[in-house]
C-alpha atoms as a PDB file:
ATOM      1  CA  UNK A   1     175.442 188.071  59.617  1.00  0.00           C
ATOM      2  CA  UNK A   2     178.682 186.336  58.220  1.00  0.00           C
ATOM      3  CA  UNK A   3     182.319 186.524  58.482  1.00  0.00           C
ATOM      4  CA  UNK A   4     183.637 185.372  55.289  1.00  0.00           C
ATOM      5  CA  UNK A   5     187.490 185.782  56.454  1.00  0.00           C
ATOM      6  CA  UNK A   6     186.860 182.619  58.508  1.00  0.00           C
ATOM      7  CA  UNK A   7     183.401 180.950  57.381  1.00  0.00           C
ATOM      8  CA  UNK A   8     184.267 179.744  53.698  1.00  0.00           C
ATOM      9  CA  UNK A   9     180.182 179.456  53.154  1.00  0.00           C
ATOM     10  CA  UNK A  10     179.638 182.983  54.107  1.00  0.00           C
ATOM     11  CA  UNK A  11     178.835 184.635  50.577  1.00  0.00           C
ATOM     12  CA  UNK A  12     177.252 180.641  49.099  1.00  0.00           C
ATOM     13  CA  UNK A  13     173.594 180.893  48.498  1.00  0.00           C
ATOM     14  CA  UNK A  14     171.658 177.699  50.141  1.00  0.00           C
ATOM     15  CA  UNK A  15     170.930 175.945  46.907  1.00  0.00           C
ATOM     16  CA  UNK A  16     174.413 175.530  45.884  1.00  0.00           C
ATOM     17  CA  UNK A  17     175.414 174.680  49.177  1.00  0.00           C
ATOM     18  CA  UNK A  18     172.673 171.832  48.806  1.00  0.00           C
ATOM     19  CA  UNK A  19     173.572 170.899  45.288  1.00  0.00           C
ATOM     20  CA  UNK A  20     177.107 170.230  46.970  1.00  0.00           C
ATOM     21  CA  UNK A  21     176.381 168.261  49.709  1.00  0.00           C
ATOM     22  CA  UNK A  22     174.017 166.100  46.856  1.00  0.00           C
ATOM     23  CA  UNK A  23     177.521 165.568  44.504  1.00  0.00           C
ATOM     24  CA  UNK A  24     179.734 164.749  48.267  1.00  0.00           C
ATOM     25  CA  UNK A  25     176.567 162.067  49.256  1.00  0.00           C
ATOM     26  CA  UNK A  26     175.968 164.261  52.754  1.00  0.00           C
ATOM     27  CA  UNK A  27     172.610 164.889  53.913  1.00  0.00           C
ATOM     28  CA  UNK A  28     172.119 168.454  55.238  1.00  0.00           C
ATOM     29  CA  UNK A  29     169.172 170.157  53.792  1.00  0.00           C
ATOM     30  CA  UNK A  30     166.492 170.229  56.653  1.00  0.00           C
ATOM     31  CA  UNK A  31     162.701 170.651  54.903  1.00  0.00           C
ATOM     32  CA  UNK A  32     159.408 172.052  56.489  1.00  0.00           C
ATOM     33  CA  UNK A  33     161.697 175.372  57.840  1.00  0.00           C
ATOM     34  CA  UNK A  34     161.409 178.574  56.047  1.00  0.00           C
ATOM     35  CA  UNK A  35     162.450 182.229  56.557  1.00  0.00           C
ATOM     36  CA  UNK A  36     160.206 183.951  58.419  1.00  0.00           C
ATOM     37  CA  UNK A  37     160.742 187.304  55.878  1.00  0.00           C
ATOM     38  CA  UNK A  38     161.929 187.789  52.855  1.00  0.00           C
ATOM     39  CA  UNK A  39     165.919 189.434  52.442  1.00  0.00           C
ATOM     40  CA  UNK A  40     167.327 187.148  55.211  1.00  0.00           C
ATOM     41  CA  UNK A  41     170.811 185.334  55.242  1.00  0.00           C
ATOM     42  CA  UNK A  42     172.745 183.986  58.065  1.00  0.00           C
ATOM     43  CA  UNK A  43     175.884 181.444  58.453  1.00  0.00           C
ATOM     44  CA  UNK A  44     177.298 180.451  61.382  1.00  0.00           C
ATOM     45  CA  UNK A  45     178.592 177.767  64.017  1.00  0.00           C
ATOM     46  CA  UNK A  46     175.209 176.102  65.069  1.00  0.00           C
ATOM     47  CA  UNK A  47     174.188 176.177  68.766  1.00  0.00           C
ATOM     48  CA  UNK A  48     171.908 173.587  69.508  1.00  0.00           C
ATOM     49  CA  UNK A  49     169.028 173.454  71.826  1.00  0.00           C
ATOM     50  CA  UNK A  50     166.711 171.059  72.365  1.00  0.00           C
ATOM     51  CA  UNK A  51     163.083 171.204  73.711  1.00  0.00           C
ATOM     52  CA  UNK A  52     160.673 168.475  75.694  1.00  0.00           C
ATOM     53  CA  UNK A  53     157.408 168.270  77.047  1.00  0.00           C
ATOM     54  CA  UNK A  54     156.905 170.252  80.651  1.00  0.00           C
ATOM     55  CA  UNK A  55     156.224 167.167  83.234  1.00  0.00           C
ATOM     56  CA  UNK A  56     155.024 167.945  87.432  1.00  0.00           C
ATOM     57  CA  UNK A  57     159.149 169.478  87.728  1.00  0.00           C
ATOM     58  CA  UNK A  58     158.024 172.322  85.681  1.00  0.00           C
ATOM     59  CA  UNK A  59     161.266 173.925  83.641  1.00  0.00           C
ATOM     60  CA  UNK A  60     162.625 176.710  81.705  1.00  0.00           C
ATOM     61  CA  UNK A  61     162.005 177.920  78.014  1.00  0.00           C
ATOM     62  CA  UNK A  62     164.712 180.479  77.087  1.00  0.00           C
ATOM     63  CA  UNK A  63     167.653 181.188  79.704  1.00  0.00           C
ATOM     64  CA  UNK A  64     170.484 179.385  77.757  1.00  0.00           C
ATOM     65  CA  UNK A  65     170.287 182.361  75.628  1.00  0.00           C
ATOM     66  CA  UNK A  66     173.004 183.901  77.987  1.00  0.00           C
ATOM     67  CA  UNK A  67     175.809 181.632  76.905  1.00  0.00           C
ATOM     68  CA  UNK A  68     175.122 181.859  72.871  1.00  0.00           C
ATOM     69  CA  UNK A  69     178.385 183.675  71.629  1.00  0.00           C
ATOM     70  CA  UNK A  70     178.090 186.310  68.986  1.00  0.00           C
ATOM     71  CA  UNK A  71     178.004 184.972  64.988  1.00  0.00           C
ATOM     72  CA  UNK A  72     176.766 181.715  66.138  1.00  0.00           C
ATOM     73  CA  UNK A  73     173.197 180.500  64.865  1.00  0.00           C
ATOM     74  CA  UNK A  74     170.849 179.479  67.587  1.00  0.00           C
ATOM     75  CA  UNK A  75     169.334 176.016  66.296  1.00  0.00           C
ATOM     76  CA  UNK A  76     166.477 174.528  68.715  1.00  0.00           C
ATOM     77  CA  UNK A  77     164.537 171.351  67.654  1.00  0.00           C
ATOM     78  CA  UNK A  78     161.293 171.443  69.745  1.00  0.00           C
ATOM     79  CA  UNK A  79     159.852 168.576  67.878  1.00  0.00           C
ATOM     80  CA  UNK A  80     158.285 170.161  65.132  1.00  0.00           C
ATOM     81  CA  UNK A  81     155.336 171.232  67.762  1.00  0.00           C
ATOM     82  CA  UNK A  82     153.151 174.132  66.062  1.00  0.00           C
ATOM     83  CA  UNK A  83     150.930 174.767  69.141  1.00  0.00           C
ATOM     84  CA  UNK A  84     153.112 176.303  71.262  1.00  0.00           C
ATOM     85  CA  UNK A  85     156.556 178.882  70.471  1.00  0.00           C
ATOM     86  CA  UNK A  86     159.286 178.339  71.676  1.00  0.00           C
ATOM     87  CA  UNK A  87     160.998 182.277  70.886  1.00  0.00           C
ATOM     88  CA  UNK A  88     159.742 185.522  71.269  1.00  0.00           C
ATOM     89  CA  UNK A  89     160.237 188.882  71.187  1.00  0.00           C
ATOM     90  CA  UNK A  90     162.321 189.194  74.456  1.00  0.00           C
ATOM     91  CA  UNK A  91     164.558 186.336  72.983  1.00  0.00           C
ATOM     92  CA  UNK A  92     164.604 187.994  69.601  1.00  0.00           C
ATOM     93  CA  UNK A  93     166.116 191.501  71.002  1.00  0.00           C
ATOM     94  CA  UNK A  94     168.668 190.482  73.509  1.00  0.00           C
ATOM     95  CA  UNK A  95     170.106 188.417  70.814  1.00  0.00           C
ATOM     96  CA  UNK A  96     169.983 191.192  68.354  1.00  0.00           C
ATOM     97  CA  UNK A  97     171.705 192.923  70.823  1.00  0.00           C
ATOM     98  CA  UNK A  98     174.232 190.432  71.211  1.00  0.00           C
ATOM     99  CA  UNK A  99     175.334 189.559  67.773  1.00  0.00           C
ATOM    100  CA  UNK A 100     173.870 186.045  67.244  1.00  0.00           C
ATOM    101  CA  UNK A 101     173.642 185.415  63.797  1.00  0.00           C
ATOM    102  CA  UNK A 102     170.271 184.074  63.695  1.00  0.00           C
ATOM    103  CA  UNK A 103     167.460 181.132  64.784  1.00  0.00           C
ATOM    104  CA  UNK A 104     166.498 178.297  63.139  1.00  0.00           C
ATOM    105  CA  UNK A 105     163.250 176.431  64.892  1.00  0.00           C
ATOM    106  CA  UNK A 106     162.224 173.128  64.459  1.00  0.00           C
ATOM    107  CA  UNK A 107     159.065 174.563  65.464  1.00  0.00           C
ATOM    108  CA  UNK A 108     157.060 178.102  65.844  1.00  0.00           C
ATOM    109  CA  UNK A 109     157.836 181.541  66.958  1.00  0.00           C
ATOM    110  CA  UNK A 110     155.792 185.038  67.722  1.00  0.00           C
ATOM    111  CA  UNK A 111     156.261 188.180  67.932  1.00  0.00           C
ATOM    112  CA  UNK A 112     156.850 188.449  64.495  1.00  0.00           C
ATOM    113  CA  UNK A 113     156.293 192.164  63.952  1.00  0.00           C
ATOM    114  CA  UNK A 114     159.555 192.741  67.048  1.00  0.00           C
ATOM    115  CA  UNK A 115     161.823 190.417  64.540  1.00  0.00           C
ATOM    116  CA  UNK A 116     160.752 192.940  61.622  1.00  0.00           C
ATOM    117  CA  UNK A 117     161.571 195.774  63.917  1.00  0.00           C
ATOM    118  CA  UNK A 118     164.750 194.455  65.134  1.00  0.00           C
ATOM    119  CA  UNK A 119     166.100 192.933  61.901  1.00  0.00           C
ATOM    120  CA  UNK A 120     166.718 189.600  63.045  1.00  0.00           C
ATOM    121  CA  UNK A 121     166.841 186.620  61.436  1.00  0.00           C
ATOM    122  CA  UNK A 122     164.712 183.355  61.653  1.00  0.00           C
ATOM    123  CA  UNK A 123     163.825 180.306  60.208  1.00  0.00           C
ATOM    124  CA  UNK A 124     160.710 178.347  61.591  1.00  0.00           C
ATOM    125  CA  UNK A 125     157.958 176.187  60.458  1.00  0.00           C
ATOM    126  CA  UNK A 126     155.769 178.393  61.486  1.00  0.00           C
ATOM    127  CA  UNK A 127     154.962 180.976  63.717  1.00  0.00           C
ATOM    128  CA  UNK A 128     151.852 181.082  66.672  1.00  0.00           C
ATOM    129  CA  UNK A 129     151.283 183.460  69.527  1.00  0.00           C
ATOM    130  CA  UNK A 130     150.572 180.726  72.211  1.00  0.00           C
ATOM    131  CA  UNK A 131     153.702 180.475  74.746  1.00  0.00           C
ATOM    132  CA  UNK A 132     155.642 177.113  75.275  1.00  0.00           C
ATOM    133  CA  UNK A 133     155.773 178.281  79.194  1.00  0.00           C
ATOM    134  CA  UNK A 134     154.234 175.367  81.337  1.00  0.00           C
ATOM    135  CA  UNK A 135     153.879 173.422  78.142  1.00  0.00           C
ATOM    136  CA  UNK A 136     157.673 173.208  76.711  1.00  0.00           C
ATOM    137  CA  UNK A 137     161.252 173.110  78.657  1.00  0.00           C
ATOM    138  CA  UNK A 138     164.872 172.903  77.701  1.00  0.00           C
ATOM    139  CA  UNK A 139     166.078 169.348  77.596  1.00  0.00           C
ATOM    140  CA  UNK A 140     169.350 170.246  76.449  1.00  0.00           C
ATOM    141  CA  UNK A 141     171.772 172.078  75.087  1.00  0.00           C
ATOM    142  CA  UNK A 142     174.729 172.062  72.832  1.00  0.00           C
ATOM    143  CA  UNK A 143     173.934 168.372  72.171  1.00  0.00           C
ATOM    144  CA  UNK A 144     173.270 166.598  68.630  1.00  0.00           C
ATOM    145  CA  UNK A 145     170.357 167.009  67.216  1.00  0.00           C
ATOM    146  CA  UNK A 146     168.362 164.981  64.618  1.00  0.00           C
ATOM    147  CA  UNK A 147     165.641 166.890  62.501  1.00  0.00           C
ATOM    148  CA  UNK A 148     164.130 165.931  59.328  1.00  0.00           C
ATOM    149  CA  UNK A 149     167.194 162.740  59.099  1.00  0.00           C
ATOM    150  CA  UNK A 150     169.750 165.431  59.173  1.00  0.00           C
ATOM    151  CA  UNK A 151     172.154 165.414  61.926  1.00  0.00           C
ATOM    152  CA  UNK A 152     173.143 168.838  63.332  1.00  0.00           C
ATOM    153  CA  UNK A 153     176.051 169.221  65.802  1.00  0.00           C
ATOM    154  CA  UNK A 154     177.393 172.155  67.774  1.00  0.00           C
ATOM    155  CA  UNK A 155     179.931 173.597  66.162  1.00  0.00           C
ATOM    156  CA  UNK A 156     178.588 172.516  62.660  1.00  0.00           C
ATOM    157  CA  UNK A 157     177.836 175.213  60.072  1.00  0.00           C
ATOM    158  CA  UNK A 158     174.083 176.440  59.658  1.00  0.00           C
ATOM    159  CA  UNK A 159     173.536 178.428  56.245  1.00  0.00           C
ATOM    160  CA  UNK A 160     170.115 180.225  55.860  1.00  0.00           C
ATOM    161  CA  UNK A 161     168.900 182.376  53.361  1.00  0.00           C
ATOM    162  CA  UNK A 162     165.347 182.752  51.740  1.00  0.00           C
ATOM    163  CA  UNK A 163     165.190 179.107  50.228  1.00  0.00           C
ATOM    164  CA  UNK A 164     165.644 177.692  53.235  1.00  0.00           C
ATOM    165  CA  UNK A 165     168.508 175.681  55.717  1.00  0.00           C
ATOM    166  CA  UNK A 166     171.184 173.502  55.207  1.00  0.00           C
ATOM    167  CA  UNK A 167     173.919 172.183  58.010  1.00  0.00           C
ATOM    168  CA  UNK A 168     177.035 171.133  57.016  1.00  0.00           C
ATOM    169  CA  UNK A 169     179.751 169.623  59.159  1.00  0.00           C
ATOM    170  CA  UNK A 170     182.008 171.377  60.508  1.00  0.00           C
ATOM    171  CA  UNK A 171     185.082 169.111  59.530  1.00  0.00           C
ATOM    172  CA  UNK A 172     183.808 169.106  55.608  1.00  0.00           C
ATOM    173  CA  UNK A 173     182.958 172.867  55.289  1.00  0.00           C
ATOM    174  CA  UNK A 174     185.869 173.574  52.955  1.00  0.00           C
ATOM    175  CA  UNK A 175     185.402 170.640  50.755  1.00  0.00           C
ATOM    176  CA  UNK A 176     181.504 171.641  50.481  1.00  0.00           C
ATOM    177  CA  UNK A 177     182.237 174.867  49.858  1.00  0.00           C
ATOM    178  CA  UNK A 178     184.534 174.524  47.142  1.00  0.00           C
ATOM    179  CA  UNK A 179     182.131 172.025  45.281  1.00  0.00           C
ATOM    180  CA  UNK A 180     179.475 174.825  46.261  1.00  0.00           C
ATOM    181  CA  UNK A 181     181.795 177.769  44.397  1.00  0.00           C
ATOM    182  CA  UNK A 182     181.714 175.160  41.376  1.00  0.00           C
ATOM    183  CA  UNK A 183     178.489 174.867  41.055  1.00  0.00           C
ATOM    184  CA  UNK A 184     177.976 178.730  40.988  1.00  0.00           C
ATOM    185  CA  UNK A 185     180.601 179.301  38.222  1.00  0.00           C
ATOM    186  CA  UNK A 186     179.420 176.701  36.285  1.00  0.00           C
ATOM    187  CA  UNK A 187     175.537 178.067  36.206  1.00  0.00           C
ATOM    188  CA  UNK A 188     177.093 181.186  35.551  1.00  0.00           C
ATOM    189  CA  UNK A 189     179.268 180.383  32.725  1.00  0.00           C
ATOM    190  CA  UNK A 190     175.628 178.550  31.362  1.00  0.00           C
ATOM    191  CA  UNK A 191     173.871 181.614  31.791  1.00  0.00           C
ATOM    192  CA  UNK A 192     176.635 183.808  30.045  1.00  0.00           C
ATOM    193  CA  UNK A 193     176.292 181.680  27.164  1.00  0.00           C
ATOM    194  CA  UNK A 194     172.819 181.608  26.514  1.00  0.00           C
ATOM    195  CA  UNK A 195     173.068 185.547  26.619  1.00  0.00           C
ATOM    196  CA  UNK A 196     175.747 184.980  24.206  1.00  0.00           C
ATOM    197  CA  UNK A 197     173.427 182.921  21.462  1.00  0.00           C
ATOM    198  CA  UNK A 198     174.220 179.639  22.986  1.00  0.00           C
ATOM    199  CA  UNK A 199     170.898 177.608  23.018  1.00  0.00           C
ATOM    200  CA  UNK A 200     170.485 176.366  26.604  1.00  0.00           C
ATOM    201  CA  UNK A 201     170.311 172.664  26.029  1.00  0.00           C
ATOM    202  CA  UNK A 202     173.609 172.834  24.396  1.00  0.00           C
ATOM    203  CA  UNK A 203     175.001 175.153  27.078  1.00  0.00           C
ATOM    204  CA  UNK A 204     174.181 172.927  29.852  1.00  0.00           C
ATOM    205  CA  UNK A 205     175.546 169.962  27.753  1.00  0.00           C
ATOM    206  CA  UNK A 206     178.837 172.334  27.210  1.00  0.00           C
ATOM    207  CA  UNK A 207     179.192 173.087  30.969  1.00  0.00           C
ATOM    208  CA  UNK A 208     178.294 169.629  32.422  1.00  0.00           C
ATOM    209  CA  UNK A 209     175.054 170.993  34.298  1.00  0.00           C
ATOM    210  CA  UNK A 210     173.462 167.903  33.971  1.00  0.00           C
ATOM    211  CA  UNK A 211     175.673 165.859  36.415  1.00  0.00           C
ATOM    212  CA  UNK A 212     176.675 168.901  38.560  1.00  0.00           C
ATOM    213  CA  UNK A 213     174.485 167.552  41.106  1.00  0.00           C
ATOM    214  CA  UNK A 214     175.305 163.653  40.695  1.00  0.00           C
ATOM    215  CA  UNK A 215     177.500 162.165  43.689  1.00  0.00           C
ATOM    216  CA  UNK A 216     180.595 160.856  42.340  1.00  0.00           C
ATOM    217  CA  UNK A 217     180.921 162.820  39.038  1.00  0.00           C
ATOM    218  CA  UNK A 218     182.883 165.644  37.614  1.00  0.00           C
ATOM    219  CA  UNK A 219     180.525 167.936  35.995  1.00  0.00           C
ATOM    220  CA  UNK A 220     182.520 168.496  33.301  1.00  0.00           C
ATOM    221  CA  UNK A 221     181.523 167.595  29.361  1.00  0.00           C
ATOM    222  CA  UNK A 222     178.550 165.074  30.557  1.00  0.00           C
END
């Protein structure tokens, strides 16, 4: 789900987004969390959640779901655990229902086969039936986050799609995304050349591809 009328990464596949933030010198690709089925895409205002151990107090796993707004991406760093979820299928169809864009989990979910069924979209590092209830509880939320070095904020862009997640600051979405647009023309423009009898190595040279990626250059005639 993605408005591209006000979210200038809407239509930007992950890998360009990536190659951008590379040339700018931002870190924002988050490894070890992958799309839970194939076909999914979402880009949004990250809300953030984030998860603790349960101590003697006890607490809660999943009611901040009523304040998410519609379009935004649910992110919720629970640690990286694997042994216990932290979303299920209740979770996963009232925010269907609602709009919200998608979830990414630093962590594991279930109910997989409800997701299918609904046609919502996750990103995980995993998924496992066994419930974070008396194990896991909401520490916080809309805070700052911190997973894999990568600093996610609310408000901050979240762009998913089958390769995988990147976060990019609010305040320097257009500038990635216009160095994201560049790097799609220009791998097109290699690719229309090959088709047009232009051997690849010399395409790439033609097109710059070889410093598209490289912070502080212009990708043009390297």
């Amino acid at each position: 789900m993605t408005d591209s009328t006000s979210n200038p990464m809407a239509d930007l596949p992950t890998a360009s987004i990536s190659d951008a933030l590379d040339k700018i010198g931002l870190r924002g690709s988050v490894h070890g969390i992958a799309s839970l089925r194939p076909g999914q895409r979402a880009c949004g205002p990250a809300y953030t959640v984030a998860y603790e151990p349960v101590d003697d107090q006890g607490g809660t796993v999943g009611d901040f779901l009523d304040d998410v707004p519609a379009g935004a991406v649910v992110f919720i760093d629970n640690d990286g655990r694997t042994d216990c979820t932290v979303w299920g299928g209740i979770m996963t169809q009232v925010a269907s229902h609602r709009g919200v864009a998608g979830t990414v989990i630093h962590g594991v979910c279930r109910d997989v086969a409800v997701t299918a069924s609904t046609h919502y979209r996750i990103w995980s590092a995993g998924r496992f039936m066994r419930t974070g209830k008396d194990r896991v509880r909401v520490r916080a939320v809309q805070t700052s986050l911190v997973v894999d070095g990568v600093t996610i904020r609310p408000g901050d862009l979240v762009c998913a799609d089958e390769d995988g997640v990147v976060v990019v600051p609010a305040e320097r979405a257009d500038e990635v995304a216009l160095v994201a647009a560049e790097v799609e023309r220009v791998e097109a423009a290699i690719v229309a050349a090959v088709h047009d009898g232009t051997p690849l190595a010399q395409a790439r040279r033609t097109h710059g591809y070889h410093s598209l990626q490289t912070r502080g250059t212009d990708g043009e005639n390297s």
